[in-house]
Protein backbone atom coordinates (compact mmCIF):
# COMPACT_ATOMS: atom_id res chain seq x y z
CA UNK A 1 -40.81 32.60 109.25
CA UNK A 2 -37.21 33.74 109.51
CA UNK A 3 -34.62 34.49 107.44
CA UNK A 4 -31.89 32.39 108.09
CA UNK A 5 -28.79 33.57 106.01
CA UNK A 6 -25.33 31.60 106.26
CA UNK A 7 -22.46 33.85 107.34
CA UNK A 8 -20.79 35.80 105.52
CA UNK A 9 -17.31 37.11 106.64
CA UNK A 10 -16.84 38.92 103.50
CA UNK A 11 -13.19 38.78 102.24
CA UNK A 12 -12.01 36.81 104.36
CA UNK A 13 -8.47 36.03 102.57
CA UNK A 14 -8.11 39.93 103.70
CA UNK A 15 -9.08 39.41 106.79
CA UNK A 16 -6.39 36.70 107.35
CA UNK A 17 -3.57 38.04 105.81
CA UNK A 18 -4.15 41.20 107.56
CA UNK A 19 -4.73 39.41 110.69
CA UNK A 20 -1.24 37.25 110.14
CA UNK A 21 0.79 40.61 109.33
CA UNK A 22 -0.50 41.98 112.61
CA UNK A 23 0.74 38.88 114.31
CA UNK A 24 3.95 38.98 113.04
CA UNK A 25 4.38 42.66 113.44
CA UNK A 26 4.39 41.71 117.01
CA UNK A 27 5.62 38.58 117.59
CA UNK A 28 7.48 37.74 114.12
CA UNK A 29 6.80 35.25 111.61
CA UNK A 30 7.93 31.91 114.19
CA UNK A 31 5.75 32.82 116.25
CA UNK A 32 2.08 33.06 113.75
CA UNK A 33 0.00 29.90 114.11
CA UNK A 34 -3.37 29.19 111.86
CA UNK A 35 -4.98 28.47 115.13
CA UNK A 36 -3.98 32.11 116.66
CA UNK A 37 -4.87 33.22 112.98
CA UNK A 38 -8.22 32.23 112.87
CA UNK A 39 -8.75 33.27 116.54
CA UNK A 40 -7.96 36.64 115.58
CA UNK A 41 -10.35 36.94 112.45
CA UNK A 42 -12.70 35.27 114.88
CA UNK A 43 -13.23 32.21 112.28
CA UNK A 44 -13.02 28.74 112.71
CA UNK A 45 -9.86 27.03 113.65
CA UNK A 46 -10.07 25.69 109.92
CA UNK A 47 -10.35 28.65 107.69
CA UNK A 48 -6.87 29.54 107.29
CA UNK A 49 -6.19 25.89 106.23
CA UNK A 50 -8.82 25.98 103.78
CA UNK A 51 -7.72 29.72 102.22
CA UNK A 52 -3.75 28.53 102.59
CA UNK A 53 -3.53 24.91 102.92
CA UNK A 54 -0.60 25.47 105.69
CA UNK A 55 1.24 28.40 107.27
CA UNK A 56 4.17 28.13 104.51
CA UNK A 57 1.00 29.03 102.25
CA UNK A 58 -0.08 31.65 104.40
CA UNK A 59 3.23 32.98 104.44
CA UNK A 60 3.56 32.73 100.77
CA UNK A 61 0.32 34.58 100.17
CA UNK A 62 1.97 38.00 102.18
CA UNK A 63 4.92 37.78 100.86
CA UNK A 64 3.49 37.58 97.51
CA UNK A 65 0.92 40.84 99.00
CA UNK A 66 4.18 42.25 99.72
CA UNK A 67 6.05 42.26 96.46
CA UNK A 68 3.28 43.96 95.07
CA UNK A 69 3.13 46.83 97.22
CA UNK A 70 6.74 47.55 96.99
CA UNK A 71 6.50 47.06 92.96
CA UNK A 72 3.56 49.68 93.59
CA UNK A 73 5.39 51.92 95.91
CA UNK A 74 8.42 51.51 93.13
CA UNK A 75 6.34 52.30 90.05
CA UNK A 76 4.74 55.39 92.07
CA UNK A 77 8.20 56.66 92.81
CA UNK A 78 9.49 56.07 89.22
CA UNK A 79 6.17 58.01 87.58
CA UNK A 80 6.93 60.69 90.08
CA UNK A 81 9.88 61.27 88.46
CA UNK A 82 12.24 59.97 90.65
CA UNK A 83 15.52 58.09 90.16
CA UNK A 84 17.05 55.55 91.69
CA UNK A 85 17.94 57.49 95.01
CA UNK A 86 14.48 58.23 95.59
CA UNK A 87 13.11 54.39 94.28
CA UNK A 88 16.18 53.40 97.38
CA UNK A 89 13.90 55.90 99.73
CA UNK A 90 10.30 54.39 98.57
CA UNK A 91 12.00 50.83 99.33
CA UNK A 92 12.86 52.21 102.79
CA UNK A 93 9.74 53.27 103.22
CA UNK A 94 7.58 50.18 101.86
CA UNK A 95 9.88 48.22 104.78
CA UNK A 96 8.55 50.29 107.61
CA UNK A 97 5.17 50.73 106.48
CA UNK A 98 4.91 47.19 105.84
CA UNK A 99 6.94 45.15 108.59
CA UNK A 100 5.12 41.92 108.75
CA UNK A 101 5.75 41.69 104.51
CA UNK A 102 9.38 42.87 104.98
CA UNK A 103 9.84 40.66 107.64
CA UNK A 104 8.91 37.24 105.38
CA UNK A 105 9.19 38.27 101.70
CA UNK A 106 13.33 37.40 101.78
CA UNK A 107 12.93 34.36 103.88
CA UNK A 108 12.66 31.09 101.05
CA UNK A 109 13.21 28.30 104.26
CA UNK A 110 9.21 30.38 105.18
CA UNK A 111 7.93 30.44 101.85
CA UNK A 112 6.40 27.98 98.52
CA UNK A 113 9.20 29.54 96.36
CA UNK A 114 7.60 27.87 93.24
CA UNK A 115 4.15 28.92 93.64
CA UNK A 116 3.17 31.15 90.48
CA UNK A 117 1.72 34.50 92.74
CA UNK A 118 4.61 34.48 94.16
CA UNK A 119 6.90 34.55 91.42
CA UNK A 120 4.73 36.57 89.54
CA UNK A 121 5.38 39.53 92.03
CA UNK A 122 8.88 38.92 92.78
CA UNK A 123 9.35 39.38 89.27
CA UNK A 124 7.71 42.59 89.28
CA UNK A 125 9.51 44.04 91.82
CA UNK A 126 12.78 43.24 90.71
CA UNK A 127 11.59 44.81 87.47
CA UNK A 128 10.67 48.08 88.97
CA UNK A 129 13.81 47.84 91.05
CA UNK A 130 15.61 47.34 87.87
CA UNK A 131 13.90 50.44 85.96
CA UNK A 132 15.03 52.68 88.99
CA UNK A 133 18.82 51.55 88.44
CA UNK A 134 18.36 52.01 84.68
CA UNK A 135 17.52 55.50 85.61
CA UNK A 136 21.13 56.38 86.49
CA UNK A 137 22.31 58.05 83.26
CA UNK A 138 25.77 58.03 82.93
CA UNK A 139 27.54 54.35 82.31
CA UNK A 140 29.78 53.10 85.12
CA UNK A 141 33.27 54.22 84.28
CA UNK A 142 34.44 50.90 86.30
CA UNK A 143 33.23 48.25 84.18
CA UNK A 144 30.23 47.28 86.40
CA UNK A 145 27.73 45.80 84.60
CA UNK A 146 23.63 46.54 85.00
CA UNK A 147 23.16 43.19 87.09
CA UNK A 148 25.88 43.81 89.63
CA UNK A 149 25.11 47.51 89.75
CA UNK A 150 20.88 46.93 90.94
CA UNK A 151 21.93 44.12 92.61
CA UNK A 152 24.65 46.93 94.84
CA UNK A 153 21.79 49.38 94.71
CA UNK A 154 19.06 46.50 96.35
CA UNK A 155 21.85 45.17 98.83
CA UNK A 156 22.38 49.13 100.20
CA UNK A 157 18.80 50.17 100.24
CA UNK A 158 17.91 46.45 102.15
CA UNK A 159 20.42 46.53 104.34
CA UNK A 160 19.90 50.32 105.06
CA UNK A 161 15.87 49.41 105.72
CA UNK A 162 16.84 46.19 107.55
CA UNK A 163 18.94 48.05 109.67
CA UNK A 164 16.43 50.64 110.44
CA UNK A 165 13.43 48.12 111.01
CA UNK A 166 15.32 46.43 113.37
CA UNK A 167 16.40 49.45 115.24
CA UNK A 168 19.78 48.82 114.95
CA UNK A 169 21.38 52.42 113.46
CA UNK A 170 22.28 55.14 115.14
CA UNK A 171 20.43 57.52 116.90
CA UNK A 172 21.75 60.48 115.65
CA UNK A 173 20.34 59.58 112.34
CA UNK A 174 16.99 60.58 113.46
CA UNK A 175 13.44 59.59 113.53
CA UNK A 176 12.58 59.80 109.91
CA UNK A 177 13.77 56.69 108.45
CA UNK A 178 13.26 58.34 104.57
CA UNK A 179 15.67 61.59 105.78
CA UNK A 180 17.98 59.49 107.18
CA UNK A 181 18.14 56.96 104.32
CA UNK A 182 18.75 59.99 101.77
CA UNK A 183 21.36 61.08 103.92
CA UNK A 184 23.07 57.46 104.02
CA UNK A 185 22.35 55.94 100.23
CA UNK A 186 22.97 59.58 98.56
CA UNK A 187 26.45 59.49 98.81
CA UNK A 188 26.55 55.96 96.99
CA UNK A 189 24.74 57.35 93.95
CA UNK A 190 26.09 60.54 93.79
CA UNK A 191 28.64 60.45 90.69
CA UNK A 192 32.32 60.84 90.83
């Protein structure tokens, strides 16, 4: 007799989200499609649906994936030893490692902004982002408070890796996107 075993695609939540980040590394997140999705993982058609419920889920799922990698990267940088310049640089650096997350996480009109996983990691980014501005030492002499002052360090270093994913800086900056972001955000931190 033979052993007939049902398949087994293993993780497949994995497999999809890893599948839709490759799909909208290349063709960005209006373009992704459950059907191409499941195509790719070489599922059924319904699979996604049934892991997501709808591409705003799907969507929700990475961006929630990628608020904890860029709390990880954050945390990494911060039990390195490094301050907020260098948390700016790991932020830089989670955005080009991880373009498919970069490119959804700030988009709400994509996402199920009240869905718990999500908030849950959003929450622990901003935390980790707001331990790396708590690292600057000396009080601002201007009267900024602590909220305006991560929410000027997250608009450089977002705006500096937005720039660079997009490919929209100059060339003279280089090829190394953590160099070059030293060499632009380090002048914001340095003190006066």
């Amino acid at each position: 007799m033979r052993d007939i075993r049902p398949y087994h695609h293993g993780d497949l939540r994995r497999t999809l989200l890893a599948a839709a980040a490759e799909a909208i590394t290349e063709s960005g997140p209006a373009a992704l499609s459950l059907r191409d999705l499941a195509r790719r993982a070489g599922v059924s058609h319904a699979a996604p649906a049934h892991h997501f419920g709808d591409k705003a889920g799907l969507l929700t799922a990475l961006a929630a994936e990628g608020f904890t990698l860029l709390a990880d990267e954050l945390d990494r940088t911060r039990a390195a030893g490094g301050g907020v310049l260098e948390a700016g640089v790991a932020y830089v650096r989670f955005a080009v490692g991880h373009r498919a997350h970069f490119a959804v996480m700030f988009q709400p009109e994509l996402l199920n902004s009240s869905d718990p996983e999500l908030r849950s990691a959003q929450d622990r980014a901003s935390g980790a982002l707001g331990s790396a501005v708590a690292t600057v030492q000396e009080p601002d002499r201007r009267g900024v408070d602590t909220r305006i002052a991560g929410l000027s360090a997250w608009s450089i270093v977002h705006g500096f890796a937005t720039l660079w994913v997009s490919g929209a800086l100059p060339a003279d900056l280089g090829t190394d996107p953590e160099a070059a972001a030293r060499q632009v955000i380090r002048p914001l931190f340095a003190r006066r």
